[in-house]
Protein backbone atom coordinates (compact mmCIF):
# COMPACT_ATOMS: atom_id res chain seq x y z
CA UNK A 1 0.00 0.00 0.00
CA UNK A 2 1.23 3.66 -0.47
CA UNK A 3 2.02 4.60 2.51
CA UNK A 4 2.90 8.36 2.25
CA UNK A 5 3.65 10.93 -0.49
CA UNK A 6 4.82 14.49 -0.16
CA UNK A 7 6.81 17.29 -2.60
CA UNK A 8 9.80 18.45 -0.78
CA UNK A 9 11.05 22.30 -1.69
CA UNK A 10 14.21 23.81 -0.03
CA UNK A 11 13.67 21.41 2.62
CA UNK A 12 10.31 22.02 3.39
CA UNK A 13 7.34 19.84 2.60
CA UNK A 14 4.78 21.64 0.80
CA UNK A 15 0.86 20.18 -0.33
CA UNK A 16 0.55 18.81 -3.74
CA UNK A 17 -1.30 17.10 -6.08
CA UNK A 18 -2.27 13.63 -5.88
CA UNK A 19 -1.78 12.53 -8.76
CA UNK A 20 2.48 11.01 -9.14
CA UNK A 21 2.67 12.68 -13.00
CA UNK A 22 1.83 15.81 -11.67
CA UNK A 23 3.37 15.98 -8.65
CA UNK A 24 6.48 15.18 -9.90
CA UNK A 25 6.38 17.86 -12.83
CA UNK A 26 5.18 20.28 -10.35
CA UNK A 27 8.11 19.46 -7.88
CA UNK A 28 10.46 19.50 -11.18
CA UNK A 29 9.75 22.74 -12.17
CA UNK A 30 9.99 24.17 -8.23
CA UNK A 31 13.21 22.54 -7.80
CA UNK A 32 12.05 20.13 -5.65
CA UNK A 33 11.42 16.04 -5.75
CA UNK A 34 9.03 13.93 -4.73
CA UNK A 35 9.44 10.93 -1.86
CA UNK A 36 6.58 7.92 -2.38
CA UNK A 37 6.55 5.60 0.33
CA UNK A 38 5.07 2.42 0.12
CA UNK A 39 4.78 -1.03 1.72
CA UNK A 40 4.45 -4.27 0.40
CA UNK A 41 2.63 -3.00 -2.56
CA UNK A 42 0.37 -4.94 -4.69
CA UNK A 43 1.28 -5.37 -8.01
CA UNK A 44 -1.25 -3.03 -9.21
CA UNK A 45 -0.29 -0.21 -7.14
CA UNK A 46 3.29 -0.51 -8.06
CA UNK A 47 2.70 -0.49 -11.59
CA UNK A 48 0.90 3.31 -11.59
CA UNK A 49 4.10 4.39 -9.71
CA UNK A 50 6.65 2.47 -11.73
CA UNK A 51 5.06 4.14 -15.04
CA UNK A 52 4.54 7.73 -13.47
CA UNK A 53 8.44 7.27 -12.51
CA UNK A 54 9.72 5.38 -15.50
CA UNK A 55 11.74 2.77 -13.41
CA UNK A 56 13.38 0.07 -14.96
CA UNK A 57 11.74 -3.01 -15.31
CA UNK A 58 14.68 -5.37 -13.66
CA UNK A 59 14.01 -3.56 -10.84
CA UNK A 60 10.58 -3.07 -10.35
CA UNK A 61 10.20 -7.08 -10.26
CA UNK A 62 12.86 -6.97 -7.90
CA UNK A 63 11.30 -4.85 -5.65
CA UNK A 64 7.82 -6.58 -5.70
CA UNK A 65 9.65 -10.14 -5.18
CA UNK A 66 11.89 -8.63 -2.77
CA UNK A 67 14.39 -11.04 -1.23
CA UNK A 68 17.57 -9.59 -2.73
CA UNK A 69 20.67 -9.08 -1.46
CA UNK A 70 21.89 -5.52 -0.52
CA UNK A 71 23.47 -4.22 -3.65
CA UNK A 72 23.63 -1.07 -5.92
CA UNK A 73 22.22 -0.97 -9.49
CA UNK A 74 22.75 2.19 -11.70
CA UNK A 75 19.41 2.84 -14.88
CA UNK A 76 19.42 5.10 -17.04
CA UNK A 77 16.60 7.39 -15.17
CA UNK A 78 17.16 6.07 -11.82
CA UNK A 79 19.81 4.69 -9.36
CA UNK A 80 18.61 1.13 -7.50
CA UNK A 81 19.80 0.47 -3.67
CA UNK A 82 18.65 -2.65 -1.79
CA UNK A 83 19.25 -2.25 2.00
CA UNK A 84 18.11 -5.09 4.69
CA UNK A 85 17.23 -3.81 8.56
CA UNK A 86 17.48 -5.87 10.82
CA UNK A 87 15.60 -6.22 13.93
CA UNK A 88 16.30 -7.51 17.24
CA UNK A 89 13.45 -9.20 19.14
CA UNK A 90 14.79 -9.67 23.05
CA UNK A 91 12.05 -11.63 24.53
CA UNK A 92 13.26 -14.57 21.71
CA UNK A 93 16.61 -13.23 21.02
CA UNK A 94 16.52 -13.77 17.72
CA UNK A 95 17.26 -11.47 14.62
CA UNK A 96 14.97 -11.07 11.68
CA UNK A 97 15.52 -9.16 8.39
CA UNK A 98 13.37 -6.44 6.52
CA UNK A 99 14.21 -4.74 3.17
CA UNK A 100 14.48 -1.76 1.95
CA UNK A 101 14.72 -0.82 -1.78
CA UNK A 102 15.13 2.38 -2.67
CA UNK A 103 14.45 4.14 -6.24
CA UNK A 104 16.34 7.96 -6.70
CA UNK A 105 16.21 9.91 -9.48
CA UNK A 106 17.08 13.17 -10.71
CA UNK A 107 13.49 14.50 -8.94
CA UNK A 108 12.21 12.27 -6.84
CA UNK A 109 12.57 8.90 -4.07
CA UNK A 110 10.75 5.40 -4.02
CA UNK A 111 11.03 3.83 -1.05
CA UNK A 112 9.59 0.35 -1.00
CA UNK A 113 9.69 -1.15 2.35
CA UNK A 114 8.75 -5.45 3.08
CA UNK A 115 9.00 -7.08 6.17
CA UNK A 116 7.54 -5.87 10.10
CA UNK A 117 10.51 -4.16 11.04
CA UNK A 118 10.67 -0.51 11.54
CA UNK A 119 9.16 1.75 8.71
CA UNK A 120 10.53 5.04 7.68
CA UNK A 121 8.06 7.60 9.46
CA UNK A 122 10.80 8.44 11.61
CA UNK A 123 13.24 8.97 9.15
CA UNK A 124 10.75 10.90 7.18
CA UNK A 125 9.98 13.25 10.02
CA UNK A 126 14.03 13.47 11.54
CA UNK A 127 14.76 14.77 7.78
CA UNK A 128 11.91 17.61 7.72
CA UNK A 129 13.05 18.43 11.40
CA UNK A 130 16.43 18.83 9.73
CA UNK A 131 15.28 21.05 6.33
CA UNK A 132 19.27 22.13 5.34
CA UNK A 133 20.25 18.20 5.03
CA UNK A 134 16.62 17.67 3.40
CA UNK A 135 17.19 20.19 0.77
CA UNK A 136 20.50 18.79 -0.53
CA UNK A 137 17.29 16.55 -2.41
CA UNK A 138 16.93 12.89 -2.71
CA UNK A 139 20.48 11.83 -2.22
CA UNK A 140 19.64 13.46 1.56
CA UNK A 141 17.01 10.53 1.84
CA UNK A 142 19.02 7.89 0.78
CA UNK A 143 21.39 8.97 2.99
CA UNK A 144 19.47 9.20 5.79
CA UNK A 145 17.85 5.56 5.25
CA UNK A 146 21.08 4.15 5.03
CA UNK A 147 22.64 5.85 8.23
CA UNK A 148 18.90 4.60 9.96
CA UNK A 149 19.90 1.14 8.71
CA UNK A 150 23.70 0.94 9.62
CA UNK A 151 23.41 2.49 13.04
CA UNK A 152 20.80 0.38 14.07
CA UNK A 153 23.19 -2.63 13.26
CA UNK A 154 25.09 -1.29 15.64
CA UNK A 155 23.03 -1.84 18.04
CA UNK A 156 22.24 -5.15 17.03
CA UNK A 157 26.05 -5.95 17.28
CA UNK A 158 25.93 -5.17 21.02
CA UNK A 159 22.99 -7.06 21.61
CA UNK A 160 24.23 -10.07 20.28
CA UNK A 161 27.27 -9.53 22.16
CA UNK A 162 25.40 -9.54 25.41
CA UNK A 163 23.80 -12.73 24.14
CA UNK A 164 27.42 -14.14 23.71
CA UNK A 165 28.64 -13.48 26.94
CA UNK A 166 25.60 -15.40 28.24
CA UNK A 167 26.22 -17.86 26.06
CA UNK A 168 29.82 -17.96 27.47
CA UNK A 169 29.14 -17.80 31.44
CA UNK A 170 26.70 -21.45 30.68
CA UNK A 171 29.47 -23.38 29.11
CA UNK A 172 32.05 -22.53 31.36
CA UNK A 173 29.91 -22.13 34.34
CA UNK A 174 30.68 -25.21 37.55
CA UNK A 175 28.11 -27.73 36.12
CA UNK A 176 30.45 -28.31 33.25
CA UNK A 177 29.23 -27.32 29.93
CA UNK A 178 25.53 -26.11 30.96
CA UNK A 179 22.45 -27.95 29.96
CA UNK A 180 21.49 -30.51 27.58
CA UNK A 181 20.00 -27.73 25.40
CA UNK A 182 23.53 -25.75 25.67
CA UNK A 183 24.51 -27.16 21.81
CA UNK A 184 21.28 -26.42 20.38
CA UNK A 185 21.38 -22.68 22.20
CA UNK A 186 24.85 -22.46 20.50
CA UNK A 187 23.55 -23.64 17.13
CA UNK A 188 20.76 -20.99 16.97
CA UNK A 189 23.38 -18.36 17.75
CA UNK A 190 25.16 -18.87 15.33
CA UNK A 191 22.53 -19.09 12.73
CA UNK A 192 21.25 -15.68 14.03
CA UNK A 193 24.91 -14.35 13.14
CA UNK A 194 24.99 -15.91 9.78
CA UNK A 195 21.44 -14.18 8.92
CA UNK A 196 22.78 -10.57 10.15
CA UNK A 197 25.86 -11.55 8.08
CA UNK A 198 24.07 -11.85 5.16
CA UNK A 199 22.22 -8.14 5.55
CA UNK A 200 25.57 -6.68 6.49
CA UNK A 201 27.91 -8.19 4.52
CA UNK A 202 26.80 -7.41 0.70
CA UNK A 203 26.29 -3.67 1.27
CA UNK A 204 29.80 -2.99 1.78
CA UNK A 205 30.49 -2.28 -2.05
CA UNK A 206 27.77 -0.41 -2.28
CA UNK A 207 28.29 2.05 0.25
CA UNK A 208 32.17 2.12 -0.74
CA UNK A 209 30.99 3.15 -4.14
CA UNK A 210 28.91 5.80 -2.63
CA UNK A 211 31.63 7.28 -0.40
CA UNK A 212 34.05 6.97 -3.65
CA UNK A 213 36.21 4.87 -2.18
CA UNK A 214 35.68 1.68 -4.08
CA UNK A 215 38.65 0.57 -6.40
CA UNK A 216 38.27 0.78 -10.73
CA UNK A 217 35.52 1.98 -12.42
CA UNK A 218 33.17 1.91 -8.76
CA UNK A 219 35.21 5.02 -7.85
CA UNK A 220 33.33 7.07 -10.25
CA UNK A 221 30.63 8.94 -9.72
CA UNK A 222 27.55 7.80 -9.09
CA UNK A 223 24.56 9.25 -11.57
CA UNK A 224 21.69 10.97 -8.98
CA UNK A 225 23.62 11.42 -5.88
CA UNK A 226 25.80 14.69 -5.46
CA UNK A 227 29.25 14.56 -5.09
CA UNK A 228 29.35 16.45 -2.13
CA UNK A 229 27.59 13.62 -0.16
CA UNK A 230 30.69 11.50 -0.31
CA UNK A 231 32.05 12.25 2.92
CA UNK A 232 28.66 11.33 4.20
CA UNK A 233 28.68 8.23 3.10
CA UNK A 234 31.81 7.53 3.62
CA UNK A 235 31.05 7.91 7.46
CA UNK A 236 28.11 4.95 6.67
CA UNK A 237 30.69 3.14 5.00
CA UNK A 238 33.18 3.15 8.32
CA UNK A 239 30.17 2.00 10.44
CA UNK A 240 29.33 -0.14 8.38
CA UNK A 241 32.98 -1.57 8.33
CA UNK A 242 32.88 -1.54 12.20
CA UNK A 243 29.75 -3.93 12.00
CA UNK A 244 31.23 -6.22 9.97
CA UNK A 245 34.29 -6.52 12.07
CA UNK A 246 31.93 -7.03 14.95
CA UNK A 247 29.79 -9.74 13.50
CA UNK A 248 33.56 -11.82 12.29
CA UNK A 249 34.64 -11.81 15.84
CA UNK A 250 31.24 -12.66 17.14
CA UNK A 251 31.29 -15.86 14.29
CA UNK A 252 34.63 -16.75 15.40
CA UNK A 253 34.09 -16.63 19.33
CA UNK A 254 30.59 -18.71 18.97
CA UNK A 255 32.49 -21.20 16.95
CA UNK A 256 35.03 -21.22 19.72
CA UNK A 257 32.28 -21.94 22.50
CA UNK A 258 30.67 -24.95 20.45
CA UNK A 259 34.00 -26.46 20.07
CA UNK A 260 34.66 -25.65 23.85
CA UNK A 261 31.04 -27.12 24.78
CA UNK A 262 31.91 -30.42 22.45
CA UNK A 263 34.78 -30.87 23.76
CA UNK A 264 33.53 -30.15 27.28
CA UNK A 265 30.69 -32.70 26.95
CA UNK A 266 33.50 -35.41 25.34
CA UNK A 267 35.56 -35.08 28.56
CA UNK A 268 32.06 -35.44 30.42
CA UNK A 269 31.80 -38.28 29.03
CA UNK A 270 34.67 -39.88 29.44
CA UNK A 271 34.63 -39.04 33.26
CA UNK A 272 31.86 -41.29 32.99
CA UNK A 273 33.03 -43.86 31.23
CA UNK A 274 35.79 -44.28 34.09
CA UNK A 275 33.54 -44.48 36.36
CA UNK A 276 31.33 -46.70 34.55
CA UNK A 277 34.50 -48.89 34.07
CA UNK A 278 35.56 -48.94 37.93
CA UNK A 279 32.52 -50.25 39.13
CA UNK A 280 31.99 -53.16 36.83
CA UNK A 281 35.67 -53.35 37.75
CA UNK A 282 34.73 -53.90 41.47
CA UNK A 283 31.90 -55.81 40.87
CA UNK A 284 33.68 -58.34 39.01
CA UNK A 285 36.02 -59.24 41.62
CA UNK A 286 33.65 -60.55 44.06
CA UNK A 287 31.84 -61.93 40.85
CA UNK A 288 34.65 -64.04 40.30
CA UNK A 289 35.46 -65.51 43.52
CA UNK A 290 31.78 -66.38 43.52
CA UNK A 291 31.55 -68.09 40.43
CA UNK A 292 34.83 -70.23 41.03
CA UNK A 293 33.68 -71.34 44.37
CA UNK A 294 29.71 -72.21 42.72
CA UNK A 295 31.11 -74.43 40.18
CA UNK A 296 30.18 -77.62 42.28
CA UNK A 297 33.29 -79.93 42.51
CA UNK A 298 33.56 -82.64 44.97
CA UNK A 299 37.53 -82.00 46.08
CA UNK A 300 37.95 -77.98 45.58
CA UNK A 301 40.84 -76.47 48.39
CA UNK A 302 39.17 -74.70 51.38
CA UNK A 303 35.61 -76.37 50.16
CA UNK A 304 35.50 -77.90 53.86
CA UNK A 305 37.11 -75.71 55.77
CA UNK A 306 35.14 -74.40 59.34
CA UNK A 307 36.51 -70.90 58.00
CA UNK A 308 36.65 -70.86 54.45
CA UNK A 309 33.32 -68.88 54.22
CA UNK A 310 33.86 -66.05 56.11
CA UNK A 311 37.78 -65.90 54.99
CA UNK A 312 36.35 -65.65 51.24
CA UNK A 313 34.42 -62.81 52.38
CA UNK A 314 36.88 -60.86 54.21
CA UNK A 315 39.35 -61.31 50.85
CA UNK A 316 36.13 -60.16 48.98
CA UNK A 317 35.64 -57.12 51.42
CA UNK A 318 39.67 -56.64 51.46
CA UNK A 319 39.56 -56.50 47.26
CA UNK A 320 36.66 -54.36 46.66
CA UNK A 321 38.22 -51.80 49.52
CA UNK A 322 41.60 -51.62 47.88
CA UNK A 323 40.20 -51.25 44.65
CA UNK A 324 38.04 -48.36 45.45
CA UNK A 325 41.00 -46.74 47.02
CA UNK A 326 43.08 -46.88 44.02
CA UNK A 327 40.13 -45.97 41.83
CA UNK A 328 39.74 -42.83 43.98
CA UNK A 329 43.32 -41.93 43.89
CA UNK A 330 43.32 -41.64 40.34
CA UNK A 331 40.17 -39.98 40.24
CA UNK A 332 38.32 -42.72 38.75
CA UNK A 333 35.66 -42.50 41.46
């Protein structure tokens, strides 16, 4: 659905027409663009705004599919950037991903938004608070969107962090490697990390080519975004970096815990095993000295002795306590 449309002139937001033809003329010949918001749009709806807007067809089925990867496509009337927020839900602690794609050209700003995460009222409304960054035109709003997006990684990084930590304290807590569920916990983790990976990852050309400082041909300009925004998003660009760094180390501690948990739980298990062995160890002695006095024979030694009962006894009772001491000094018992 169309969530919002408004004409933006010297930073201000001024009443227009409804219809997208002539609001974007009108905002064209006032020096102004035009930012459409929508979310999840029908197919239907999309269509009167890709026409009014001339926007490539590639991209267009892109955005209606969604499920793309963060990434930077330059048309001939309009540039194409995917971003994916992400969203931290603490009473689950798990991480979910929206998308964001983003249509700029020379007079005006799709923003086509899928998922439940946050929408972009309050970028919308920070940017006319702000009305000098808002009339630097439509390469303000795609750098405000982005900034939105990257800091709020950010704080995604440090709540998975905390999550770590937690993580951390259970497998090396006294009990030895935590609950039964402790793998499973781990597993999830790290499947969380690999899905933020996947939204942060990708857009790190992209915003390099934005801040022109991407190697080749990406350190060109890009067509519909002034050059004076560079340093901008070149400040996106070293968040962005920090986030990545962030979610490497937190891939290669949680793959440090599981293989501390494993290996925990092998030890655990061999502990067991010992002790598992060192009582069927004790219990065979007396076992034996049973069996080879039960076998019946007429002339066995000791078979008619007045003590030979209780003496067997006493060297069962004198076996099974030296045994157990031994066991326990080696920390079998």
């Amino acid at each position: 659905m169309i969530v919002d449309c408004g004409i933006y002139r010297d930073g201000h937001r001024t009443e227009g027409p409804e219809d997208f033809s002539d609001a974007l003329a009108e905002a064209r010949a006032a020096g102004g663009f035009v930012w459409v918001g929508l979310h999840e749009p029908s197919a239907e709806e999309f269509d009167l705004v890709s026409q009014e807007f001339a926007l490539h067809e590639l991209a267009v089925e892109d955005a209606l599919k969604a499920h793309q990867r963060p990434k930077l496509e330059v048309y001939d009337d309009s540039l194409f950037v995917v971003l994916k927020p992400v969203v931290y839900e603490p009473h689950s602690d798990a991480v979910s991903t929206g998308e964001i794609m983003i249509f700029l050209g020379d007079s005006f700003v799709v923003t086509v938004r899928h998922g439940e995460g946050d929408g972009l009222t309050a970028v919308r409304h920070r940017l006319e608070q702000e009305p000098d960054l808002l009339g630097k035109g439509p390469t303000a709003v795609l750098y405000a969107i982005a900034d939105t997006v990257v800091d709020h990684y950010l704080d995604v990084a440090t709540e998975l962090q905390t999550d770590l930590e937690e993580l951390e304290a259970e497998v090396f807590s006294p009990d030895r490697g935590g609950s039964r569920h402790t793998a499973s916990r781990i597993y999830t983790f790290k499947r969380q990390i690999t899905e933020f990976r996947r939204a942060t990852g990708p857009l790190g050309p992209p915003m390099s080519r934005l801040g022109g400082t991407a190697q080749s041909t990406f350190a060109t300009a890009v067509p519909f975004v002034d050059d004076k925004a560079r340093p901008f998003f070149r400040d996106v660009s070293d968040h962005l970096t920090r986030v990545n760094e962030s979610v490497e180390s937190l891939d290669r501690l949680v793959s440090d815990v599981l293989s501390a948990h494993l290996a925990q739980t092998s030890v655990q298990q061999n502990d067991d095993m010992r002790k598992i062995s060192a009582w069927a160890a004790m219990a065979a002695v007396p076992t034996l000295i049973a069996g080879i006095y039960g076998m019946n024979f007429d002339h066995m030694p000791e078979l008619h002795w007045l003590w030979g009962y209780p003496a067997v006894i006493a060297l069962m009772v004198a076996l099974e306590v030296l045994l157990y001491r031994m066991f326990r000094r080696r920390d079998w018992l």
